[in-house]
N, C-alpha and C. Protein backbone atom coordinates (compact mmCIF):
# COMPACT_ATOMS: atom_id res chain seq x y z
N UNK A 1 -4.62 -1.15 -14.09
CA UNK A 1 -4.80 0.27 -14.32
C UNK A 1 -5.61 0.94 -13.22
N UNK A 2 -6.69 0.64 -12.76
CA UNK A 2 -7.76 0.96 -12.12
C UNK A 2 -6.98 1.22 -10.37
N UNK A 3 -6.22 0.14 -10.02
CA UNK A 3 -5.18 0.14 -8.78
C UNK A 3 -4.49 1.60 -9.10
N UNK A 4 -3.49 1.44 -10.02
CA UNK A 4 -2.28 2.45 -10.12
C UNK A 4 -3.16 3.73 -10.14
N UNK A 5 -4.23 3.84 -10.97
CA UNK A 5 -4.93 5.43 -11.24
C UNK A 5 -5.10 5.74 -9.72
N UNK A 6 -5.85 4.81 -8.78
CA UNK A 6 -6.55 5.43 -7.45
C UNK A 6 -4.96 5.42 -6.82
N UNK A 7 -3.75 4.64 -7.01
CA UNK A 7 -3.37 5.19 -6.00
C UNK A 7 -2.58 6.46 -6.38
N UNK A 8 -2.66 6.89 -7.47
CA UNK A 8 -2.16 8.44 -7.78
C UNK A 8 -3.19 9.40 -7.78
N UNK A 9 -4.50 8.99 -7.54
CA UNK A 9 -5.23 9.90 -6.96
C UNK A 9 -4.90 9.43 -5.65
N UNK A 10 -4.80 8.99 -5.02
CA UNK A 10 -5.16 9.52 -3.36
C UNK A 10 -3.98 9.92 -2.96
N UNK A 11 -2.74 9.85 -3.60
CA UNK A 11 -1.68 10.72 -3.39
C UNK A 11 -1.59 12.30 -3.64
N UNK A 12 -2.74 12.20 -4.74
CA UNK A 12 -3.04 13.71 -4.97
C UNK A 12 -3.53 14.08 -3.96
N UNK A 13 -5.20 13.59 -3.38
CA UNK A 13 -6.07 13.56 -2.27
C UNK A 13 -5.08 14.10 -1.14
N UNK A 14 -3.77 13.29 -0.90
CA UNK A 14 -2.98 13.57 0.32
C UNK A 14 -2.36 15.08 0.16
N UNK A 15 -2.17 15.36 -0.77
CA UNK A 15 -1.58 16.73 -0.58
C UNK A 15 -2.81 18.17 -1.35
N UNK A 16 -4.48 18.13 -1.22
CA UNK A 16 -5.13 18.74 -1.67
C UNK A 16 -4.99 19.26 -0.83
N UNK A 17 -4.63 19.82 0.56
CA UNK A 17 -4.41 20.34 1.62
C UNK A 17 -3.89 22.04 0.75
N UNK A 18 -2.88 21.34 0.01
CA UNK A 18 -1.81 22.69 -0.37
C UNK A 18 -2.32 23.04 -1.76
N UNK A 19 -3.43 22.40 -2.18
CA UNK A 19 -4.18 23.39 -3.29
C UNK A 19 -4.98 24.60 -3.52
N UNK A 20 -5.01 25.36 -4.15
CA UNK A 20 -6.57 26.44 -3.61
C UNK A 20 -7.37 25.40 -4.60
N UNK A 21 -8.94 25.84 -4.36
CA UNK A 21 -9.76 25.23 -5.40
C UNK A 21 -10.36 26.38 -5.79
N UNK A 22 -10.50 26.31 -6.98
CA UNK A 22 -11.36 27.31 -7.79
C UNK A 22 -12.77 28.01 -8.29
N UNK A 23 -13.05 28.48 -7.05
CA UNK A 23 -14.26 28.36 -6.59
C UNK A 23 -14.90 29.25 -7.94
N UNK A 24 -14.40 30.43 -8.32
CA UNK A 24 -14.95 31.42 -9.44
C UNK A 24 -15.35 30.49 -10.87
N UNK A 25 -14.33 29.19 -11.14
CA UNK A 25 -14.65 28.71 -12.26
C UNK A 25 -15.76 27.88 -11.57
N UNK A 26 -16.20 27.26 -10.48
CA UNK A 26 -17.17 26.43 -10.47
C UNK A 26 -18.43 27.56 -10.45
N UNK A 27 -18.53 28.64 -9.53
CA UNK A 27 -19.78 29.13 -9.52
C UNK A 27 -19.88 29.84 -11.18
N UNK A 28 -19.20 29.94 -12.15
CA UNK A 28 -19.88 30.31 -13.14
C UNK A 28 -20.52 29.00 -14.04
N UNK A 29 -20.72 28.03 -13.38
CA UNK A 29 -21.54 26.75 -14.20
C UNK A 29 -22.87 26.02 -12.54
N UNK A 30 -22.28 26.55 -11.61
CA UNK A 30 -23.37 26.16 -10.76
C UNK A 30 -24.45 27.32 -9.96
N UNK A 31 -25.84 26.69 -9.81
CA UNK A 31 -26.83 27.74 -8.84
C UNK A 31 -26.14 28.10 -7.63
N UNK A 32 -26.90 29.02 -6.69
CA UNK A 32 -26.55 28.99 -5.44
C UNK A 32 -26.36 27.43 -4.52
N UNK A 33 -27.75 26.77 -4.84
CA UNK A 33 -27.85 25.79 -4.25
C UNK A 33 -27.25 24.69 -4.73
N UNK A 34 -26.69 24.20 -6.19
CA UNK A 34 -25.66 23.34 -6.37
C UNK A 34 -24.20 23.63 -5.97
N UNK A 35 -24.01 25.22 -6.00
CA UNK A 35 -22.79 25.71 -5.34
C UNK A 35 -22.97 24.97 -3.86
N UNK A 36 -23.80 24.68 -2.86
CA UNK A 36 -23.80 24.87 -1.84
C UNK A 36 -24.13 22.76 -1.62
N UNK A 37 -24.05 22.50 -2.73
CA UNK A 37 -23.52 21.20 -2.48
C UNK A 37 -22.23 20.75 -2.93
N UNK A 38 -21.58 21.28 -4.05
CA UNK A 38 -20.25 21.38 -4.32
C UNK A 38 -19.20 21.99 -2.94
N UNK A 39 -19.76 22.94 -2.28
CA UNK A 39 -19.24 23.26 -0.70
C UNK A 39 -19.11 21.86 0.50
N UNK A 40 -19.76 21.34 0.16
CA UNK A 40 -20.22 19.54 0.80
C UNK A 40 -18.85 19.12 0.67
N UNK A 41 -18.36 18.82 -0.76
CA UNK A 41 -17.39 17.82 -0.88
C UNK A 41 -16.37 17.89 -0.18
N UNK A 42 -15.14 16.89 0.13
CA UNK A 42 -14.31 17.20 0.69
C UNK A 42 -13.47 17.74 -0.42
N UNK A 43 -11.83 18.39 0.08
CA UNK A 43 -11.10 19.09 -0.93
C UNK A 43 -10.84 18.35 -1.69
N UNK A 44 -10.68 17.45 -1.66
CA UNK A 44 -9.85 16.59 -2.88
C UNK A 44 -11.00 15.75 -4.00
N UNK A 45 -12.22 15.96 -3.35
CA UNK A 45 -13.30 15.56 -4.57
C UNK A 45 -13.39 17.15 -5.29
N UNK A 46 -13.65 18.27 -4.70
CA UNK A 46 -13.70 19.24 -5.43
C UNK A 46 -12.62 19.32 -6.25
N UNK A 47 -11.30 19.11 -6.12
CA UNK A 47 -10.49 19.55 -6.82
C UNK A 47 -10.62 18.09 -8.16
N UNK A 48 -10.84 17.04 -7.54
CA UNK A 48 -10.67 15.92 -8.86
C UNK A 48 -12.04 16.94 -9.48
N UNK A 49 -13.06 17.15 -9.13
CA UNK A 49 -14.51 17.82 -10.21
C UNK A 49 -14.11 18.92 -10.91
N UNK A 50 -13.08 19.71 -10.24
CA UNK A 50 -12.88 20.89 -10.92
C UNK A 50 -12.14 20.39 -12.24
N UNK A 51 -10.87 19.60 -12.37
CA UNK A 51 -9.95 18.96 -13.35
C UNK A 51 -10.94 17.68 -14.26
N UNK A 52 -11.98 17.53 -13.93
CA UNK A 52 -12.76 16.83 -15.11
C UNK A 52 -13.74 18.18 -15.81
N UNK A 53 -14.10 18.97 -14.73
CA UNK A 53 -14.68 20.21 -15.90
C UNK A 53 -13.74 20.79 -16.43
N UNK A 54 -12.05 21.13 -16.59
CA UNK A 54 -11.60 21.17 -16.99
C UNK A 54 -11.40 20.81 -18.61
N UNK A 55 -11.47 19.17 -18.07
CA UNK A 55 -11.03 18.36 -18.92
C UNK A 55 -12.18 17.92 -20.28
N UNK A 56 -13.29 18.31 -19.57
CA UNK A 56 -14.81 18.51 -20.51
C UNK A 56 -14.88 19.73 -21.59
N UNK A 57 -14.52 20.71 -20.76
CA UNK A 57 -14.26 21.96 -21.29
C UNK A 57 -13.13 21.91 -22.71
N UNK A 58 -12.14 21.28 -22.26
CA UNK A 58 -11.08 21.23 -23.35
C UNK A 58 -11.50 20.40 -24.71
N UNK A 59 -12.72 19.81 -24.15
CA UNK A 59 -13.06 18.59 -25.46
C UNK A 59 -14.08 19.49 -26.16
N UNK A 60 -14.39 20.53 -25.94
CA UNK A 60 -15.32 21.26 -27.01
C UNK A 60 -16.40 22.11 -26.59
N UNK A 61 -17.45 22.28 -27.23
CA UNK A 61 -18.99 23.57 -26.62
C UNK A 61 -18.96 22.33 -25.66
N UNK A 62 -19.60 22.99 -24.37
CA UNK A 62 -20.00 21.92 -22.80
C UNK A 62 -21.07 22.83 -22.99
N UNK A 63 -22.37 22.15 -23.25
CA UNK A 63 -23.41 22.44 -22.60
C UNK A 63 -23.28 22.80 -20.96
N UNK A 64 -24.41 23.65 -20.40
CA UNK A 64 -24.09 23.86 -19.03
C UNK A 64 -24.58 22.41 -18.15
N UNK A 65 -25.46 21.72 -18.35
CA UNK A 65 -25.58 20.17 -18.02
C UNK A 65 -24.67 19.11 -18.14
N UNK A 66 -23.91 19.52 -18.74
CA UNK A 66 -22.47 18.59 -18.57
C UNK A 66 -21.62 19.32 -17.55
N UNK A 67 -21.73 20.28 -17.70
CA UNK A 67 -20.61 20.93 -16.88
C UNK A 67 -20.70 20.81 -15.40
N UNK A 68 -22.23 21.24 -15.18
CA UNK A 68 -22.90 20.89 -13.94
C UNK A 68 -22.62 19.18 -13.28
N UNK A 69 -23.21 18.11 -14.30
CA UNK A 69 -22.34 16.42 -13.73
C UNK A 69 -20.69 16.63 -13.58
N UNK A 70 -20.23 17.12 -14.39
CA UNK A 70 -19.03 17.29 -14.16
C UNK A 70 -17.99 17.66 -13.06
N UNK A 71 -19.09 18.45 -12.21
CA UNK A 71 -18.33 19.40 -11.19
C UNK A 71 -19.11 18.56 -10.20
N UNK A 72 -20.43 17.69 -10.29
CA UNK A 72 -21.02 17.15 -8.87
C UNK A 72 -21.35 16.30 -9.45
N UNK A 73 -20.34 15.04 -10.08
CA UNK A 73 -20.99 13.54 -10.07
C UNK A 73 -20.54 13.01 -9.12
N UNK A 74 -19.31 13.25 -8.13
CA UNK A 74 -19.22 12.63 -7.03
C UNK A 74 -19.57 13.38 -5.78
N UNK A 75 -20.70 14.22 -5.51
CA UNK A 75 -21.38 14.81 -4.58
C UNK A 75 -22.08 13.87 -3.64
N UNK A 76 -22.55 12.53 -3.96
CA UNK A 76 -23.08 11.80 -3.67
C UNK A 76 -22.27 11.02 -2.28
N UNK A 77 -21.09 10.73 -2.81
CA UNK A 77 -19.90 10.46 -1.50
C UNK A 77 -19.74 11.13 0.11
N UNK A 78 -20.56 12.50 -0.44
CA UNK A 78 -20.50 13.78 1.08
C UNK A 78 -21.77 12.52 1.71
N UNK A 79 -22.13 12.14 1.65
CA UNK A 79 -23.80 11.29 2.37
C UNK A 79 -22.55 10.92 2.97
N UNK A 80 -21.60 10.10 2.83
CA UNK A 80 -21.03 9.09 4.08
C UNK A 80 -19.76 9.24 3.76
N UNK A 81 -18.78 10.34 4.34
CA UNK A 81 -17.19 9.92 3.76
C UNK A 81 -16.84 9.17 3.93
N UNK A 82 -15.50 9.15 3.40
CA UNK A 82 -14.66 7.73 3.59
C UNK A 82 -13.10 8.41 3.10
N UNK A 83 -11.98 7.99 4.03
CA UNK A 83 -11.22 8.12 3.78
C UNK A 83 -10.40 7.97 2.70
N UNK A 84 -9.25 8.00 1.97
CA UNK A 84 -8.14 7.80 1.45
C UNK A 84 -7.93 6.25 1.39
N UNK A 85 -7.49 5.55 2.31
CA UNK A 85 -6.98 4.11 2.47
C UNK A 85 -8.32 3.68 1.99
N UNK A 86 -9.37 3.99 2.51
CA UNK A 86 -11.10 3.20 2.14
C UNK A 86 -11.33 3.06 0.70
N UNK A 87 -10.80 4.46 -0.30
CA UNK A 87 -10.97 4.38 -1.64
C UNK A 87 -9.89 3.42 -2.29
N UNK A 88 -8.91 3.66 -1.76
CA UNK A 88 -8.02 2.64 -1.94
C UNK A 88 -7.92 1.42 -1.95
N UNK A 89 -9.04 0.96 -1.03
CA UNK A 89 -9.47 -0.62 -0.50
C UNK A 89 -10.26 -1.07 -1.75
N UNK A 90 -11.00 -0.39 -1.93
CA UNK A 90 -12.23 -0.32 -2.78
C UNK A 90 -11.73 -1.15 -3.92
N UNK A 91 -11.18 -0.06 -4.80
CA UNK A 91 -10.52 -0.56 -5.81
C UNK A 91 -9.73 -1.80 -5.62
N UNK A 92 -8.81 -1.91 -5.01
CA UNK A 92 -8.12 -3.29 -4.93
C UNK A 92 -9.24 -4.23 -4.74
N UNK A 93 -10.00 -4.47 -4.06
CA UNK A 93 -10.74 -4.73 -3.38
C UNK A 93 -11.64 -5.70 -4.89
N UNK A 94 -12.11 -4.73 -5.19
CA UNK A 94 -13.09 -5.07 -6.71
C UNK A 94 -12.44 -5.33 -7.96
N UNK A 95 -10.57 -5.32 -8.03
CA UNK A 95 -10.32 -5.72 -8.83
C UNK A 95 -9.49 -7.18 -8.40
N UNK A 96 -9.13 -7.31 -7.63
CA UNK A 96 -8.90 -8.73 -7.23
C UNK A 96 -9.76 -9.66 -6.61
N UNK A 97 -10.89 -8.94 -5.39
CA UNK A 97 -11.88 -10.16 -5.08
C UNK A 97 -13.01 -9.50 -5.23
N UNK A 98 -13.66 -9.73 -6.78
CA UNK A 98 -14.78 -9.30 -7.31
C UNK A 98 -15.74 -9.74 -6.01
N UNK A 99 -16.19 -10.61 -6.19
CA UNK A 99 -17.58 -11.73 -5.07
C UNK A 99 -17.17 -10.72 -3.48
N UNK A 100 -15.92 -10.61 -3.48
CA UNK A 100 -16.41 -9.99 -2.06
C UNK A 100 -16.60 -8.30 -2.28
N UNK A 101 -16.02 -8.00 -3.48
CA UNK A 101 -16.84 -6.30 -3.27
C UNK A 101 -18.25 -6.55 -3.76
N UNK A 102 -18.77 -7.46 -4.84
CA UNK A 102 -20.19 -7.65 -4.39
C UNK A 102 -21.02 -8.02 -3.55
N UNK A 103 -20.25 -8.64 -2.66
CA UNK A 103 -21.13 -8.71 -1.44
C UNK A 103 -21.01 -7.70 -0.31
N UNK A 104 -20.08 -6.93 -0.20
CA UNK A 104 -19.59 -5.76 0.42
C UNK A 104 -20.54 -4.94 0.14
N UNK A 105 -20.28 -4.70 -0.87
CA UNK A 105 -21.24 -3.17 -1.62
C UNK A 105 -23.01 -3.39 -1.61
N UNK A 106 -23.24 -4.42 -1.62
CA UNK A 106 -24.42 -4.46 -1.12
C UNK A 106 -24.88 -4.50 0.24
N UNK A 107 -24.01 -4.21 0.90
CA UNK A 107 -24.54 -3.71 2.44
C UNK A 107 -25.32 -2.34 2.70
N UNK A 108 -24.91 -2.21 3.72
CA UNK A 108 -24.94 -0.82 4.51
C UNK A 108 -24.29 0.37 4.74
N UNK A 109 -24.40 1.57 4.47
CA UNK A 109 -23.39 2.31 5.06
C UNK A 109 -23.22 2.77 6.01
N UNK A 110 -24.05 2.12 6.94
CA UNK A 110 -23.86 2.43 8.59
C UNK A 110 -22.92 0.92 9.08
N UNK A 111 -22.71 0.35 8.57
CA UNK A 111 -21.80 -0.40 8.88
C UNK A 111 -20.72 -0.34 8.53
N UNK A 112 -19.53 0.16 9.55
CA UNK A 112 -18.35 0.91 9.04
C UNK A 112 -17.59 0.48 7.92
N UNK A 113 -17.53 -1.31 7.68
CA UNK A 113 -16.85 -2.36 7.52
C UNK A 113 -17.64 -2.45 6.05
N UNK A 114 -18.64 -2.13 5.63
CA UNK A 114 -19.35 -2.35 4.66
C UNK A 114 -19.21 -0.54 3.72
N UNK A 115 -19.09 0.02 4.58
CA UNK A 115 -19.32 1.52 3.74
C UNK A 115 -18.88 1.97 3.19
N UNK A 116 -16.99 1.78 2.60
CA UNK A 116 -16.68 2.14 1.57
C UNK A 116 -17.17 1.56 0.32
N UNK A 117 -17.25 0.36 0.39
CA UNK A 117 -17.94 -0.33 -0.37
C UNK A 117 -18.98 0.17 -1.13
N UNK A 118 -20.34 0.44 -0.05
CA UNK A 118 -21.84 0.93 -0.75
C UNK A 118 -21.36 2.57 -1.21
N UNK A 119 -20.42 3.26 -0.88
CA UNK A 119 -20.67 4.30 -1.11
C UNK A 119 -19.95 4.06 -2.35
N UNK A 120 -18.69 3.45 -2.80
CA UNK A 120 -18.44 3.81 -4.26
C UNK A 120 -19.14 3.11 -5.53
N UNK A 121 -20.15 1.87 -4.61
CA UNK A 121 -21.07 1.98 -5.33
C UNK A 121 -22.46 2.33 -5.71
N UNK A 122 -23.26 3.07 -4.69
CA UNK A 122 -23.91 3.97 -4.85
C UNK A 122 -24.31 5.27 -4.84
N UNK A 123 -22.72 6.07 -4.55
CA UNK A 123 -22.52 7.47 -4.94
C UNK A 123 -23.29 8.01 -6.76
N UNK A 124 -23.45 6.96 -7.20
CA UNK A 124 -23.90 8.03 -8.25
C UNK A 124 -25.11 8.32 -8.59
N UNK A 125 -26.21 7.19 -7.77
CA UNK A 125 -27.57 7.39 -7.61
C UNK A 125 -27.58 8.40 -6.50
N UNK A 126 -27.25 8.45 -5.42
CA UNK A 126 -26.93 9.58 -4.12
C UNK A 126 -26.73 10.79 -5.02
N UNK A 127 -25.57 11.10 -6.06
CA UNK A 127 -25.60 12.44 -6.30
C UNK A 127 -26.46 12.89 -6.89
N UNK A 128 -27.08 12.09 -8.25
CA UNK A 128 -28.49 12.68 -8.75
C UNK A 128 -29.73 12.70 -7.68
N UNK A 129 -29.80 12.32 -6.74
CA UNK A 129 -30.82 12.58 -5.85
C UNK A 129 -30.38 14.09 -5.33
N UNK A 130 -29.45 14.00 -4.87
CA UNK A 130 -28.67 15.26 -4.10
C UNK A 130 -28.74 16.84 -5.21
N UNK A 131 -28.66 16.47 -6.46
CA UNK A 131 -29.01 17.29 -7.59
C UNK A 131 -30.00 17.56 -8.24
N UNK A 132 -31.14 16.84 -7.82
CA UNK A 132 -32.56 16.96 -7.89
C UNK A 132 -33.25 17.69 -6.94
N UNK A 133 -32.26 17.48 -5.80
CA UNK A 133 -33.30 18.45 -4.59
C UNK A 133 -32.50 19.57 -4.60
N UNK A 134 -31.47 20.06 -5.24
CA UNK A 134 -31.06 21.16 -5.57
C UNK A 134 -31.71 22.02 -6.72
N UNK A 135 -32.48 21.29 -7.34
CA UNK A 135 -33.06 21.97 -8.72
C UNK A 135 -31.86 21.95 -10.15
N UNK A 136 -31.20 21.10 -10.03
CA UNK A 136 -30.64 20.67 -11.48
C UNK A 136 -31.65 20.00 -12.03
N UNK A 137 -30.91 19.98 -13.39
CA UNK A 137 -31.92 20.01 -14.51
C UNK A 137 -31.74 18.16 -14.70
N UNK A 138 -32.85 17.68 -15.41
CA UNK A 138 -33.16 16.04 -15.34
C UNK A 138 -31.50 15.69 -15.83
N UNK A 139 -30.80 16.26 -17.00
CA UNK A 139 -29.95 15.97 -18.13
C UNK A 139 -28.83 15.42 -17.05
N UNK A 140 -28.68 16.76 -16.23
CA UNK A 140 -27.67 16.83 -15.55
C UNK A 140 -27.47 15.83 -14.20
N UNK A 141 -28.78 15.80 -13.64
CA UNK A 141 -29.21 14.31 -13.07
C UNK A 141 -28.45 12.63 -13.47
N UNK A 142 -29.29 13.01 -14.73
CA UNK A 142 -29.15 11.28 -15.33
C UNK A 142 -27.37 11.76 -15.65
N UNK A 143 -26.98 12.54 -15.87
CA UNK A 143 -25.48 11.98 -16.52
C UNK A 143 -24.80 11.58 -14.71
N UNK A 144 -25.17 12.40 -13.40
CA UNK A 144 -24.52 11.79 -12.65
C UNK A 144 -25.05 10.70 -12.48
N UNK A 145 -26.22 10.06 -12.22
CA UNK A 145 -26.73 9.04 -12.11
C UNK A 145 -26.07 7.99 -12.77
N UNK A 146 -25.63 8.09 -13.68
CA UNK A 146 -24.73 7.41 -15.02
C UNK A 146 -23.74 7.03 -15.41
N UNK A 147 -22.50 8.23 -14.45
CA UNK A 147 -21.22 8.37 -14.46
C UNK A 147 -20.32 7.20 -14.68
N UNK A 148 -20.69 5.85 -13.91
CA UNK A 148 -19.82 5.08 -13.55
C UNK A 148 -20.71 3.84 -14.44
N UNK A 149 -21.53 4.12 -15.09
CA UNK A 149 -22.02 2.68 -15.82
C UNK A 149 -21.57 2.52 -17.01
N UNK A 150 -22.41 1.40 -17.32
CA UNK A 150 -22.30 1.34 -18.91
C UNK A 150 -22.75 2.81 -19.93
N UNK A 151 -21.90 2.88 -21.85
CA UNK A 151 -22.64 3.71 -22.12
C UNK A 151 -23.51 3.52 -22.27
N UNK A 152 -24.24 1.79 -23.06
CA UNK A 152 -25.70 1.38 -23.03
C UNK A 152 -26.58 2.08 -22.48
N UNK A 153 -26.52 2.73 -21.28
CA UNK A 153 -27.78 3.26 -20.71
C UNK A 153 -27.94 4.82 -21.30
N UNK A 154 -27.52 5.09 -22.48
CA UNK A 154 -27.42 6.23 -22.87
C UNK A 154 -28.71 5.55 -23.77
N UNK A 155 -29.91 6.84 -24.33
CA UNK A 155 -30.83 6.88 -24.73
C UNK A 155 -31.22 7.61 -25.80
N UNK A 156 -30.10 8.56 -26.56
CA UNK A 156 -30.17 9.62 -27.30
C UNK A 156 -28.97 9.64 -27.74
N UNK A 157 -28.73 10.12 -28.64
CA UNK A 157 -27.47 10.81 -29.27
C UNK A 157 -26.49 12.05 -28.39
N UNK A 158 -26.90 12.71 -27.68
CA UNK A 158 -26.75 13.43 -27.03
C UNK A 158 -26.54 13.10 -25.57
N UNK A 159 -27.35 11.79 -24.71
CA UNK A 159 -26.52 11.47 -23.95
C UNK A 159 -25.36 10.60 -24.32
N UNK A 160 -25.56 9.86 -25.29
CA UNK A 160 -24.08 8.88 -25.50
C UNK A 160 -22.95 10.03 -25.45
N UNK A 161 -23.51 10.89 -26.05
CA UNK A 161 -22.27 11.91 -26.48
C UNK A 161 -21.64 12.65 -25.14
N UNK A 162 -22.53 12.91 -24.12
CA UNK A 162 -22.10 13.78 -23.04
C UNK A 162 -21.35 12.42 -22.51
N UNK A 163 -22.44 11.53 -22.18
CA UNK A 163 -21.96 10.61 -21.20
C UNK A 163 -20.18 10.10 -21.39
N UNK A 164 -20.36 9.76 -22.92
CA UNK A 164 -18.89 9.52 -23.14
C UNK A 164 -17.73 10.63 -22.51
N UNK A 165 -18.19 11.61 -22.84
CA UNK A 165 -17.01 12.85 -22.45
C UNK A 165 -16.91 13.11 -20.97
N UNK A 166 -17.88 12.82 -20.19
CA UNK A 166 -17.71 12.72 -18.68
C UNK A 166 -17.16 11.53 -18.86
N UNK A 167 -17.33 10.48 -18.73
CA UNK A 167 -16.78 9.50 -18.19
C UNK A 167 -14.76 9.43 -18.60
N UNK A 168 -14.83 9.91 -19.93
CA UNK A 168 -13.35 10.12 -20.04
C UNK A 168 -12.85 10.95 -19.57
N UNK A 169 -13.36 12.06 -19.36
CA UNK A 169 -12.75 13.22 -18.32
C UNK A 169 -12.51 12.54 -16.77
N UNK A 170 -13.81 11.57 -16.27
CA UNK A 170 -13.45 11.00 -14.92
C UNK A 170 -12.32 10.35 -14.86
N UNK A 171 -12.21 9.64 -15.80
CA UNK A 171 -10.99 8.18 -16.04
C UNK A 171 -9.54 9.29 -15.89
N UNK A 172 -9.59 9.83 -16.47
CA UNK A 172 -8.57 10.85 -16.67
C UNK A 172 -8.07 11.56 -15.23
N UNK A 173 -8.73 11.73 -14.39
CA UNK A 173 -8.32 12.65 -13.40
C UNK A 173 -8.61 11.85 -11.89
């Protein structure tokens, strides 16, 4: 599953060229200055963020802290792009030779050969940093911080609850 999903996203990715993105629905859930890291992403992360706030939105009241992870849990990725084929690697990569995307991903991302790797696995600590020095709120922090883990690390009723609905909105798009 995890193969087939990325490679129909990065087929999407290939033609975000010919999308508009919707900038009016994001600035009515982001500041100036989270707007101005959502401007960071490349097109095709904005457009997958826009179709999970979408997809958050459709599941019921969205607090504005969900909406906010929603639109910049993968903000964290602008620190070091990486192409199309790289996300692509990734995944294959970690679902057939686990041991070597763990040893991959614990590199560097100045090492070209190592950096898709660290970035898809530490894009989601990167974006809550990146959303902290923007002045988002802690909630909205920890759910990007969170995105891609277990729900276990949920602490409240209220994050299990967000966390769940981001993460199915991610899976989804």
């Amino acid at each position: 599953m995890p193969v087939v999903y990325r490679l129909q996203q990065g087929a999407r990715a290939l033609f975000a060229f010919s999308q508009s993105v919707d900038w009016a629905l994001a600035e009515r859930y982001l500041s100036p200055s989270l707007m101005a890291l959502f401007r960071q992403m490349d097109r095709g992360e904005q457009l997958h963020s826009l179709a999970v706030l979408r997809d958050v939105l459709a599941q019921g009241d969205t607090p504005n802290d969900l909406a906010v992870a929603a639109l910049l849990h993968d903000v964290g990725k602008s620190r070091y792009p990486i192409s199309i084929w790289q996300k692509t690697l990734v995944v294959m990569v970690r679902a057939l030779v686990p041991s070597a995307y763990k040893h991959w991903s614990n590199g560097s991302p100045l090492n070209l050969w190592q950096r898709p790797f660290v970035v898809y696995e530490q894009h989601p600590l990167w974006s809550a940093e990146l959303l902290r020095a923007a002045g988002a709120s802690e909630t909205a922090c920890w759910l990007a911080a969170h995105h891609a883990t277990s729900l276990a690390t949920a602490t409240t009723p209220a994050q299990l609850e967000w966390l769940k609905r981001l993460q199915q909105a991610d899976d989804e798009n």
